[in-house]
PDB file of N, CA and C in Angstrom:
ATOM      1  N   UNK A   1       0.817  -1.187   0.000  1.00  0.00           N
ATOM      2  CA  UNK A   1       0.000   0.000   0.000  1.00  0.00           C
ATOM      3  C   UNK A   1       0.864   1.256   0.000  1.00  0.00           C
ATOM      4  N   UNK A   2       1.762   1.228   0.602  1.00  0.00           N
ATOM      5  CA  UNK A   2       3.130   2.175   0.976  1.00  0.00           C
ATOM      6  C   UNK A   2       3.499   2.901  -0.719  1.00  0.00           C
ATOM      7  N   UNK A   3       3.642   1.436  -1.300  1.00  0.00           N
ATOM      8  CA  UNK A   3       4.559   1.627  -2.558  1.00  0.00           C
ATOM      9  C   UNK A   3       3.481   2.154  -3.198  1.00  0.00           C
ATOM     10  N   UNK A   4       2.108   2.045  -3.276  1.00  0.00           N
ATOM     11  CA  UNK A   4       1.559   2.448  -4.384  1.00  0.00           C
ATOM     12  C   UNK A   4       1.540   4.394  -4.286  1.00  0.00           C
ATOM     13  N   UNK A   5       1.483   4.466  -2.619  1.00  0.00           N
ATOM     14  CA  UNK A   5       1.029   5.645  -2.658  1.00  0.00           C
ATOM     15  C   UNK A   5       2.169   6.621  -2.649  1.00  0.00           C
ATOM     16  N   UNK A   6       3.369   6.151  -2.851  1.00  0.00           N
ATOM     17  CA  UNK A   6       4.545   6.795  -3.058  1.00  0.00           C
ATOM     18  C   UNK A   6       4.722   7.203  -4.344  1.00  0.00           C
ATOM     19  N   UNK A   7       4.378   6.112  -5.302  1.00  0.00           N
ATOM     20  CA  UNK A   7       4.381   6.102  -6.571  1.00  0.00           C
ATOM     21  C   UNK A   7       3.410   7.179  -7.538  1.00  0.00           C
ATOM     22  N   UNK A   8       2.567   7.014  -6.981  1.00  0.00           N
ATOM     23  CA  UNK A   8       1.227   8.008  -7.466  1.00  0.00           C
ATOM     24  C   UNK A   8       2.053   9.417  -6.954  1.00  0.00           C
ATOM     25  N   UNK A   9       2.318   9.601  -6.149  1.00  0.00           N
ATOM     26  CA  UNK A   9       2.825  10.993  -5.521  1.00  0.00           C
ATOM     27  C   UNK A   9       3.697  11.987  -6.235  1.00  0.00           C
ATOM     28  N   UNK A  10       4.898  10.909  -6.870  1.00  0.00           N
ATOM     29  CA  UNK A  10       5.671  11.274  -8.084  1.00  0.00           C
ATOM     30  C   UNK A  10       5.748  10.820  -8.831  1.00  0.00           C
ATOM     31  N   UNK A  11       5.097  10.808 -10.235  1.00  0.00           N
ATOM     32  CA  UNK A  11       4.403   9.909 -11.183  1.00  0.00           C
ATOM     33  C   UNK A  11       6.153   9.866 -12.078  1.00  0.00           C
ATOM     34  N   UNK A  12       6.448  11.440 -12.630  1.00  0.00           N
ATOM     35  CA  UNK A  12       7.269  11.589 -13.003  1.00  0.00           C
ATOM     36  C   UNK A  12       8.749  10.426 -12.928  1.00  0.00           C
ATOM     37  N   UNK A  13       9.119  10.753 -11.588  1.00  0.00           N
ATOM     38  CA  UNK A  13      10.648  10.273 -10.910  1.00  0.00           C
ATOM     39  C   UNK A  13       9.709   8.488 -11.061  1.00  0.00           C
ATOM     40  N   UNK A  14       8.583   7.900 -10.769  1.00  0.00           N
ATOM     41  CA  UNK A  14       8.201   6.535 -10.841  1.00  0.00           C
ATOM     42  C   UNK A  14       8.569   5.985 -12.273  1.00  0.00           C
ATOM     43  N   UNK A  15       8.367   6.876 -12.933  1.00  0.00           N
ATOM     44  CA  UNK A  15       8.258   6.408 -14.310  1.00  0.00           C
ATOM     45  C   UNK A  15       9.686   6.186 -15.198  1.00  0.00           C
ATOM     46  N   UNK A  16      10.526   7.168 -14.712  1.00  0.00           N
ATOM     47  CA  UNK A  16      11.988   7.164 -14.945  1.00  0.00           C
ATOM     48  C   UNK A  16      12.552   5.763 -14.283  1.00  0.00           C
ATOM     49  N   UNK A  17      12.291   5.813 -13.079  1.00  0.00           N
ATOM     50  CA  UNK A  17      13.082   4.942 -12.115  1.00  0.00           C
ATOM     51  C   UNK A  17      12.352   2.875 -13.248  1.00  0.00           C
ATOM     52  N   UNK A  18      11.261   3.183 -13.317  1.00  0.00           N
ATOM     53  CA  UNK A  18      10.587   1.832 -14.216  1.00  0.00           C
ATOM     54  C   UNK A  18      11.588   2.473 -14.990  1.00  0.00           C
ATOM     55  N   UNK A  19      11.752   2.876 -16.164  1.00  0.00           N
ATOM     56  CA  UNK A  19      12.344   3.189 -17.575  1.00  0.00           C
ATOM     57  C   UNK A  19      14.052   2.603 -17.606  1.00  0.00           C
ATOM     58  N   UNK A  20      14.283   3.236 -16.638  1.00  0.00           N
ATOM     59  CA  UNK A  20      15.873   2.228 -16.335  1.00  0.00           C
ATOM     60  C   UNK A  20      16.143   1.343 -15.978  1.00  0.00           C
ATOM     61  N   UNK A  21      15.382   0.695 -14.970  1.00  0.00           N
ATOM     62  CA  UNK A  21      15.360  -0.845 -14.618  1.00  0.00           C
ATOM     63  C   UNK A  21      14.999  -1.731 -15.982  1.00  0.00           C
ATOM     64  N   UNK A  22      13.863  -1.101 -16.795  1.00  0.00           N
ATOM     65  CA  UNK A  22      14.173  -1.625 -18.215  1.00  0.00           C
ATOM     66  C   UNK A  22      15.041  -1.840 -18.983  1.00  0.00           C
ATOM     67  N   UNK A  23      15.622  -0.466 -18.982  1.00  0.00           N
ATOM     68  CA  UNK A  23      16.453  -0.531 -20.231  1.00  0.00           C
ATOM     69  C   UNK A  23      17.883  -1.576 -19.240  1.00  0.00           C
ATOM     70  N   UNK A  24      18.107  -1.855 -18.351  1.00  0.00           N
ATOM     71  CA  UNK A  24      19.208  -2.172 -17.872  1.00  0.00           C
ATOM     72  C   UNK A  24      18.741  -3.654 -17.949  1.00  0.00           C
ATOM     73  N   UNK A  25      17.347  -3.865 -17.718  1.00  0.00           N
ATOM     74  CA  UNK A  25      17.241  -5.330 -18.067  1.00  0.00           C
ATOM     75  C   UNK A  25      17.654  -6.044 -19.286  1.00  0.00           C
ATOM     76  N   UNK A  26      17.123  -4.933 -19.980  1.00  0.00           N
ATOM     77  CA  UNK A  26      17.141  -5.043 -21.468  1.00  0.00           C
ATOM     78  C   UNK A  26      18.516  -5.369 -22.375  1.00  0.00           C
ATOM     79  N   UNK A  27      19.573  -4.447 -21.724  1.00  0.00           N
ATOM     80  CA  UNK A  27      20.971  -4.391 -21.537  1.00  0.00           C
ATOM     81  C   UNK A  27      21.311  -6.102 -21.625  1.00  0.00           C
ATOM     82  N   UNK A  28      21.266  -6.714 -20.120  1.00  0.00           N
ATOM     83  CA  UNK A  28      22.186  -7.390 -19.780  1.00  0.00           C
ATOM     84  C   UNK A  28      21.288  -9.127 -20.144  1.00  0.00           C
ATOM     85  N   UNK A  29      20.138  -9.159 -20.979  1.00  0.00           N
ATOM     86  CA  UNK A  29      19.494  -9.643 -21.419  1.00  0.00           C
ATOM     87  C   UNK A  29      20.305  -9.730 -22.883  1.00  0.00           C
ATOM     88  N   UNK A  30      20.257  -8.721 -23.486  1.00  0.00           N
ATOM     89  CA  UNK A  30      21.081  -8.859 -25.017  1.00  0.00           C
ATOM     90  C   UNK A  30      22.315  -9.118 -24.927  1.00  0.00           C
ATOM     91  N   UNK A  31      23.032  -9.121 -24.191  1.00  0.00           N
ATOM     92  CA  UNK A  31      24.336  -9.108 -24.333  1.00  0.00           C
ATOM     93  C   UNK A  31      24.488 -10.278 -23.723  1.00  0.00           C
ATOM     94  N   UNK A  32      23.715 -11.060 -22.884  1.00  0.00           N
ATOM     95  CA  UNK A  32      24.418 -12.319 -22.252  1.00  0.00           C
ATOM     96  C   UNK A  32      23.402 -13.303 -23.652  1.00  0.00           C
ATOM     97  N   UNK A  33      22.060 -13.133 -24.690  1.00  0.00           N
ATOM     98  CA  UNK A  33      22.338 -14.054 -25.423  1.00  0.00           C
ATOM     99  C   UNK A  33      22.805 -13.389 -26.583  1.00  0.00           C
ATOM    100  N   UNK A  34      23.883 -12.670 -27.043  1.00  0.00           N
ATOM    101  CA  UNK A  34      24.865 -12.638 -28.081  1.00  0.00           C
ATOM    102  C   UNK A  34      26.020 -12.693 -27.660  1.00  0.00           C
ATOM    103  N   UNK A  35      26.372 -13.485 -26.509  1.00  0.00           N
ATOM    104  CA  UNK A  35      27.486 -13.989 -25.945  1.00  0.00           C
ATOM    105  C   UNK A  35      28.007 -15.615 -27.276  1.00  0.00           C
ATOM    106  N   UNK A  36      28.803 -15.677 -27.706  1.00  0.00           N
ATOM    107  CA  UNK A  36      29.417 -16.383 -28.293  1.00  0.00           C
ATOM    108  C   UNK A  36      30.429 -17.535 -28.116  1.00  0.00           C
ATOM    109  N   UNK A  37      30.183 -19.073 -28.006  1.00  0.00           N
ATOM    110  CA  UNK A  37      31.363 -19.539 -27.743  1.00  0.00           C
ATOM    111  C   UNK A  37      32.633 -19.653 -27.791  1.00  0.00           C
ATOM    112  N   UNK A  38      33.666 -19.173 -27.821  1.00  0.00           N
ATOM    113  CA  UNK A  38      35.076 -19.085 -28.210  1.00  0.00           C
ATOM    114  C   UNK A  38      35.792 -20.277 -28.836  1.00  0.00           C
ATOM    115  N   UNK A  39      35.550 -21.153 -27.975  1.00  0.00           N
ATOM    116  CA  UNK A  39      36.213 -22.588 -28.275  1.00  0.00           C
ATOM    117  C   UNK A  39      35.580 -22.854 -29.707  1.00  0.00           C
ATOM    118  N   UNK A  40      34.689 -22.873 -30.332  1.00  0.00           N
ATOM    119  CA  UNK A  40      33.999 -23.479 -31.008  1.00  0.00           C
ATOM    120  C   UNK A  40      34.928 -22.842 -32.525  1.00  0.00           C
ATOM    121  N   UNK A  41      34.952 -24.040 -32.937  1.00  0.00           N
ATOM    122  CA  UNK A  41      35.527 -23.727 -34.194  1.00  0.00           C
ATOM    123  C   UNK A  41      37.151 -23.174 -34.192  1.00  0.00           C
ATOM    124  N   UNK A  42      38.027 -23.159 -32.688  1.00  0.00           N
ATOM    125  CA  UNK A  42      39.007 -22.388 -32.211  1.00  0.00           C
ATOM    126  C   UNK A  42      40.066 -23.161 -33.200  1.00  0.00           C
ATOM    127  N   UNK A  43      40.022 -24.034 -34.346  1.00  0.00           N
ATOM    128  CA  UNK A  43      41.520 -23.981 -35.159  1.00  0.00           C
ATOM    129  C   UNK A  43      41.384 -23.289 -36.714  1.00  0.00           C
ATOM    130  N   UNK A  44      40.187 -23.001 -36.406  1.00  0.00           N
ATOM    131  CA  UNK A  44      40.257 -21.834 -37.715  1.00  0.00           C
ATOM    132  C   UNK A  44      40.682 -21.084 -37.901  1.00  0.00           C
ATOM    133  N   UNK A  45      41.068 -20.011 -39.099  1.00  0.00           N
ATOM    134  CA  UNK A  45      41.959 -19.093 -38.903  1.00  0.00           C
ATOM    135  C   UNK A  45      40.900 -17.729 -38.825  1.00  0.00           C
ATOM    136  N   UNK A  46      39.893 -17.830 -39.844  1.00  0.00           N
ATOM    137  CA  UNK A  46      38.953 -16.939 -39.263  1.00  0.00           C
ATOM    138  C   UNK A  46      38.287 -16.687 -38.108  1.00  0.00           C
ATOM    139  N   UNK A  47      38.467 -17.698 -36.966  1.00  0.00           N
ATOM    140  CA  UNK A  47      37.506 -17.598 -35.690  1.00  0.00           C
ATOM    141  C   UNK A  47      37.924 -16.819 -34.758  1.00  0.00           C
ATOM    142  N   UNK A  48      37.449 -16.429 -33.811  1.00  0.00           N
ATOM    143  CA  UNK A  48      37.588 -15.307 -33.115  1.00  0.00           C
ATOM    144  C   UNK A  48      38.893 -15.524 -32.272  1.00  0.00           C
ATOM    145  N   UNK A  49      39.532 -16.485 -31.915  1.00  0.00           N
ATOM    146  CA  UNK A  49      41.013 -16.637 -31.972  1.00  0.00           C
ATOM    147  C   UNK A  49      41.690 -16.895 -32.654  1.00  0.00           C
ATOM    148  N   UNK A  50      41.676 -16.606 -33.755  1.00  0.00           N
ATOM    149  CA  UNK A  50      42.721 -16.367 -35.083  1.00  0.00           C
ATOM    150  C   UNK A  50      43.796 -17.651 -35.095  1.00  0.00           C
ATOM    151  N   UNK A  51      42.735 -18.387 -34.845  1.00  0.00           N
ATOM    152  CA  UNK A  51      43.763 -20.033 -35.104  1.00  0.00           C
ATOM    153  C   UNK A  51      44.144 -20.564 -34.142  1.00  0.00           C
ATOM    154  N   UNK A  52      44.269 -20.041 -32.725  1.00  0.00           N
ATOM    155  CA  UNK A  52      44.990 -20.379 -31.761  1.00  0.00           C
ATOM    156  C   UNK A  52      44.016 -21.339 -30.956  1.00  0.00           C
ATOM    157  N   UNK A  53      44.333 -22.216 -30.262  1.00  0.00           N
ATOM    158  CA  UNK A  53      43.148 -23.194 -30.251  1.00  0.00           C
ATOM    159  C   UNK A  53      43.534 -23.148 -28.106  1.00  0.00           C
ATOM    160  N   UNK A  54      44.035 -22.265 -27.865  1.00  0.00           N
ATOM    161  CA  UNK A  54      44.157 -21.735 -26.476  1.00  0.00           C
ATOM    162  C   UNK A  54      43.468 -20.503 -26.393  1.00  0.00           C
ATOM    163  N   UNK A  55      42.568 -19.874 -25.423  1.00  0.00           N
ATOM    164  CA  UNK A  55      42.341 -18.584 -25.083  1.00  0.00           C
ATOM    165  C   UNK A  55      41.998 -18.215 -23.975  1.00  0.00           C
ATOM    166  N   UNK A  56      42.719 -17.136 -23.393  1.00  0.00           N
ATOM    167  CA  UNK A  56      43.006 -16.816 -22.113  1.00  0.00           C
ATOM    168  C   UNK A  56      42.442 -15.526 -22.038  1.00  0.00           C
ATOM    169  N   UNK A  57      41.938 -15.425 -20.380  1.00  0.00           N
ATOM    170  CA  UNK A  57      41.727 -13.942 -20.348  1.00  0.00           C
ATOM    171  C   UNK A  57      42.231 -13.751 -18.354  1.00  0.00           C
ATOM    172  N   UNK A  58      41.816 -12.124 -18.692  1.00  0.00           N
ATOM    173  CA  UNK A  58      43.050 -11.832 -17.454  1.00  0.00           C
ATOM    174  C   UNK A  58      41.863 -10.785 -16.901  1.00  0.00           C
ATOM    175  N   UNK A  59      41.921 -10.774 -15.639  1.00  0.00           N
ATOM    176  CA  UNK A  59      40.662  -9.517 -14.865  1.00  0.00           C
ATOM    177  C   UNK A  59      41.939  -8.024 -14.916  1.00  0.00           C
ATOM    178  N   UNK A  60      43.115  -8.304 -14.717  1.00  0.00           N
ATOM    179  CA  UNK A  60      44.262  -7.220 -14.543  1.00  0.00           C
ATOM    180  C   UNK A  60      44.704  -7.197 -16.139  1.00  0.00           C
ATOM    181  N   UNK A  61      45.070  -5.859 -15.881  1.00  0.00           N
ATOM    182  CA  UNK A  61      45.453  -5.598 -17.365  1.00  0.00           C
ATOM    183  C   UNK A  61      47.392  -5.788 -17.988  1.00  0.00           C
ATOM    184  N   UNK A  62      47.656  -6.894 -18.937  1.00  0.00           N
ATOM    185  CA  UNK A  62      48.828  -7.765 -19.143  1.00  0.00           C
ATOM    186  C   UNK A  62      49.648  -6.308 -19.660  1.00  0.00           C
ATOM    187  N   UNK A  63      50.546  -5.652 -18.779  1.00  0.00           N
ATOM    188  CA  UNK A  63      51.303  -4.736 -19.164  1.00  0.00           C
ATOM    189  C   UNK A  63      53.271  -5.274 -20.070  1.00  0.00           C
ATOM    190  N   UNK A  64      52.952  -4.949 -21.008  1.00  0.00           N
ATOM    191  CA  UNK A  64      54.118  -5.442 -21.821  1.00  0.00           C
ATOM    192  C   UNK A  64      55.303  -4.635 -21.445  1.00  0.00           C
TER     193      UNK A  64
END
């Protein structure tokens, strides 16, 4: 009951606050299914590891 009557109060700021929880759903919805397997197809030379049939990744960034 709380929430409704908060909501009605500032229709505006309610409607924004819905609008981004959308679009952020929306976000992490598309991007986790156009997520792509790596391995797949990994001794090709066209595939997204360029032949290398190892692929590694690092959370820190590999300073040369």
């Amino acid at each position: 009951m709380l929430g409704v009557r908060n909501s009605a109060r500032r229709l505006g700021r309610s409607l924004s606050v819905i609008g981004l929880l959308a679009c952020g759903s929306f976000l992490v919805i598309a991007v986790g299914a156009n997520r792509h397997d790596s391995r797949e197809g990994a001794g090709k030379r066209t595939s997204g590891t360029g032949g290398f049939a190892l692929y590694g990744e690092a959370t820190l960034p590999v300073l040369s």
